[in-house]
C-alpha atoms as a PDB file:
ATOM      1  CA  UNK A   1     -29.927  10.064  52.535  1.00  0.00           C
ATOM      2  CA  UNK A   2     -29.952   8.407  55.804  1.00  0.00           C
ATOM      3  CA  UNK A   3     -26.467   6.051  56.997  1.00  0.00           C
ATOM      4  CA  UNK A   4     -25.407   5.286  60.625  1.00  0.00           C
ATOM      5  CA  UNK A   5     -22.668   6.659  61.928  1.00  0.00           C
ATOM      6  CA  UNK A   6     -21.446   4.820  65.258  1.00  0.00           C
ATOM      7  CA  UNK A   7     -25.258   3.864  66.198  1.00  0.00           C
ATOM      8  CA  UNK A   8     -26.146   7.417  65.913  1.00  0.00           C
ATOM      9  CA  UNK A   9     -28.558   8.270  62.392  1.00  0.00           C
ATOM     10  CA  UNK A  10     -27.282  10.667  60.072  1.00  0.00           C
ATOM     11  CA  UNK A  11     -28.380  12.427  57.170  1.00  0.00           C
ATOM     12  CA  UNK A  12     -25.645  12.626  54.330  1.00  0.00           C
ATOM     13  CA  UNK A  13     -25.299  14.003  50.802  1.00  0.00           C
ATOM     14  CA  UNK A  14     -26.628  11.160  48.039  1.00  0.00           C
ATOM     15  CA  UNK A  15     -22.701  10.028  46.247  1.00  0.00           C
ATOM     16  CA  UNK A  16     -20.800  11.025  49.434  1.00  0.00           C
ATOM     17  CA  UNK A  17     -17.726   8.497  49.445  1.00  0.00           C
ATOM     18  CA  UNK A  18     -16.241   7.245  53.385  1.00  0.00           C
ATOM     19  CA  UNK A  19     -13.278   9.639  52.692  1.00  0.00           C
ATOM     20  CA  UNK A  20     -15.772  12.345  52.307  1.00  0.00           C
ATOM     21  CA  UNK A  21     -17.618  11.497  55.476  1.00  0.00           C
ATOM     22  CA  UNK A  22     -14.408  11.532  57.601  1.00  0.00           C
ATOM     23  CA  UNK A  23     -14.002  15.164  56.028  1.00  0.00           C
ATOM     24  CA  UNK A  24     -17.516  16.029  57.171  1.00  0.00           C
ATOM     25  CA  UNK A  25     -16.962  14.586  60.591  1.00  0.00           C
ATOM     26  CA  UNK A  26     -13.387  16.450  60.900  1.00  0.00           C
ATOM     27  CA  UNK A  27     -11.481  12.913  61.112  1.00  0.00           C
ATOM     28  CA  UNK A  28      -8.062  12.386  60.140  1.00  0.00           C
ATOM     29  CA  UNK A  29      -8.584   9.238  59.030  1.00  0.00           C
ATOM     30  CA  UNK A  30      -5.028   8.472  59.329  1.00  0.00           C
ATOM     31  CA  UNK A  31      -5.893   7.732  62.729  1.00  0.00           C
ATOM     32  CA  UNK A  32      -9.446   6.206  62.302  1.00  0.00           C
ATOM     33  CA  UNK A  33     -10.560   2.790  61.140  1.00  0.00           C
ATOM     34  CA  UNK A  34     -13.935   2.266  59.438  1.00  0.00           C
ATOM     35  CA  UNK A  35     -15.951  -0.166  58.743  1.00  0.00           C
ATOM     36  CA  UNK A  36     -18.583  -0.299  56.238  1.00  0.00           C
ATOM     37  CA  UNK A  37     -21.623  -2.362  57.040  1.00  0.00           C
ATOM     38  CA  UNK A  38     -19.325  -5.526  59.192  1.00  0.00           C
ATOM     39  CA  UNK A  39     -16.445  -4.894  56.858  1.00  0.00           C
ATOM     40  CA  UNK A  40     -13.333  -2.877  57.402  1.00  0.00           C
ATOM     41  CA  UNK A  41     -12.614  -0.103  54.432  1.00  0.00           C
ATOM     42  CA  UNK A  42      -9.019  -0.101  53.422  1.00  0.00           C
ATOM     43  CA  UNK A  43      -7.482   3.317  53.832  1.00  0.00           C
ATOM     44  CA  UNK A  44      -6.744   3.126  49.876  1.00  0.00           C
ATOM     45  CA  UNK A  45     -10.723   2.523  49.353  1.00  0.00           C
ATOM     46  CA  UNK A  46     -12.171   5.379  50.796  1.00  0.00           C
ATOM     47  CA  UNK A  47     -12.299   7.870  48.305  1.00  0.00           C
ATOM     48  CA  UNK A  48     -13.803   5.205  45.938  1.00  0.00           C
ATOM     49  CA  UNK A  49     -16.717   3.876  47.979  1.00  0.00           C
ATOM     50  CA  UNK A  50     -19.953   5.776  47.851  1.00  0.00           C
ATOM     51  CA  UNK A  51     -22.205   5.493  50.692  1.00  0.00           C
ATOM     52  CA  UNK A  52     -25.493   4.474  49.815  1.00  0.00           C
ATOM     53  CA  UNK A  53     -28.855   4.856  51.917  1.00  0.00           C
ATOM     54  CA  UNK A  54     -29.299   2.717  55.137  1.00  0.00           C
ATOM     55  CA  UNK A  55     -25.471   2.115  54.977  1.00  0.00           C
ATOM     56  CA  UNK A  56     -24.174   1.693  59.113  1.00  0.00           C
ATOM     57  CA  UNK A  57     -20.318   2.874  59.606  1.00  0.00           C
ATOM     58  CA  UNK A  58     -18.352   2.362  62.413  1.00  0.00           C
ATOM     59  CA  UNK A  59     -15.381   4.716  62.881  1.00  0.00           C
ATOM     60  CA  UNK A  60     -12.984   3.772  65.797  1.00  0.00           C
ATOM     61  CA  UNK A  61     -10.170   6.070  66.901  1.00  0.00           C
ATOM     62  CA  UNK A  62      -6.194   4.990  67.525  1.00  0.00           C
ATOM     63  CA  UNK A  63      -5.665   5.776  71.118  1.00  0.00           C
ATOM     64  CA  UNK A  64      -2.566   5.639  73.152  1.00  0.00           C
ATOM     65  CA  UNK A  65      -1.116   4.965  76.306  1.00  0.00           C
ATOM     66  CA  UNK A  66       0.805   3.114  78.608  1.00  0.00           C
END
Protein backbone atom coordinates (compact mmCIF):
# COMPACT_ATOMS: atom_id res chain seq x y z
CA UNK A 1 0.00 0.00 0.00
CA UNK A 2 1.04 3.47 -0.54
CA UNK A 3 1.77 6.02 2.93
CA UNK A 4 4.06 9.12 3.00
CA UNK A 5 6.93 9.08 4.69
CA UNK A 6 8.42 12.73 5.31
CA UNK A 7 6.81 14.04 1.85
CA UNK A 8 8.52 11.30 0.10
CA UNK A 9 5.78 8.20 -1.26
CA UNK A 10 6.35 4.88 -0.08
CA UNK A 11 5.15 1.58 -0.70
CA UNK A 12 4.60 -0.53 2.59
CA UNK A 13 3.35 -3.98 3.59
CA UNK A 14 -0.81 -3.90 4.05
CA UNK A 15 -1.03 -4.32 8.49
CA UNK A 16 2.46 -2.78 8.95
CA UNK A 17 2.15 -0.94 12.46
CA UNK A 18 4.51 2.73 12.97
CA UNK A 19 6.84 0.56 15.17
CA UNK A 20 7.27 -1.66 12.25
CA UNK A 21 7.99 1.15 9.85
CA UNK A 22 10.74 2.64 12.10
CA UNK A 23 12.21 -1.05 11.90
CA UNK A 24 12.02 -0.89 8.11
CA UNK A 25 13.54 2.54 7.98
CA UNK A 26 16.43 1.46 10.59
CA UNK A 27 15.11 4.15 13.28
CA UNK A 28 15.59 3.87 16.83
CA UNK A 29 12.65 5.33 17.61
CA UNK A 30 13.85 6.12 20.96
CA UNK A 31 15.20 9.02 19.35
CA UNK A 32 12.45 9.78 16.70
CA UNK A 33 9.06 11.39 17.04
CA UNK A 34 6.20 10.54 14.65
CA UNK A 35 3.35 11.77 13.74
CA UNK A 36 0.55 10.09 12.15
CA UNK A 37 -1.53 12.09 9.75
CA UNK A 38 -1.20 15.88 12.09
CA UNK A 39 -1.09 13.82 15.23
CA UNK A 40 1.86 12.79 17.30
CA UNK A 41 2.02 8.74 18.06
CA UNK A 42 2.89 8.06 21.63
CA UNK A 43 5.98 5.92 21.91
CA UNK A 44 3.62 3.29 23.85
CA UNK A 45 1.22 3.32 20.57
CA UNK A 46 3.37 2.28 17.99
CA UNK A 47 3.30 -1.24 17.92
CA UNK A 48 -0.56 -1.01 18.05
CA UNK A 49 -1.32 1.34 15.17
CA UNK A 50 -1.55 -0.13 11.72
CA UNK A 51 -0.85 2.04 8.89
CA UNK A 52 -3.45 2.12 6.47
CA UNK A 53 -3.27 3.29 2.67
CA UNK A 54 -2.75 7.07 1.90
CA UNK A 55 -1.63 7.42 5.59
CA UNK A 56 1.32 10.63 5.63
CA UNK A 57 4.01 10.17 8.63
CA UNK A 58 6.32 12.52 9.70
CA UNK A 59 9.38 11.20 11.57
CA UNK A 60 11.66 13.93 13.13
CA UNK A 61 15.03 13.10 14.68
CA UNK A 62 16.41 14.34 18.40
CA UNK A 63 19.45 16.30 17.56
CA UNK A 64 21.98 17.85 19.78
CA UNK A 65 24.19 20.56 20.33
CA UNK A 66 25.30 23.51 21.90
Amino acid sequence: MHIDVNGKAREVETGLSVAGLLSELDLDGRLVVVELNRQIVRHTERSEMLLRAGDRIEIVHFVGGG
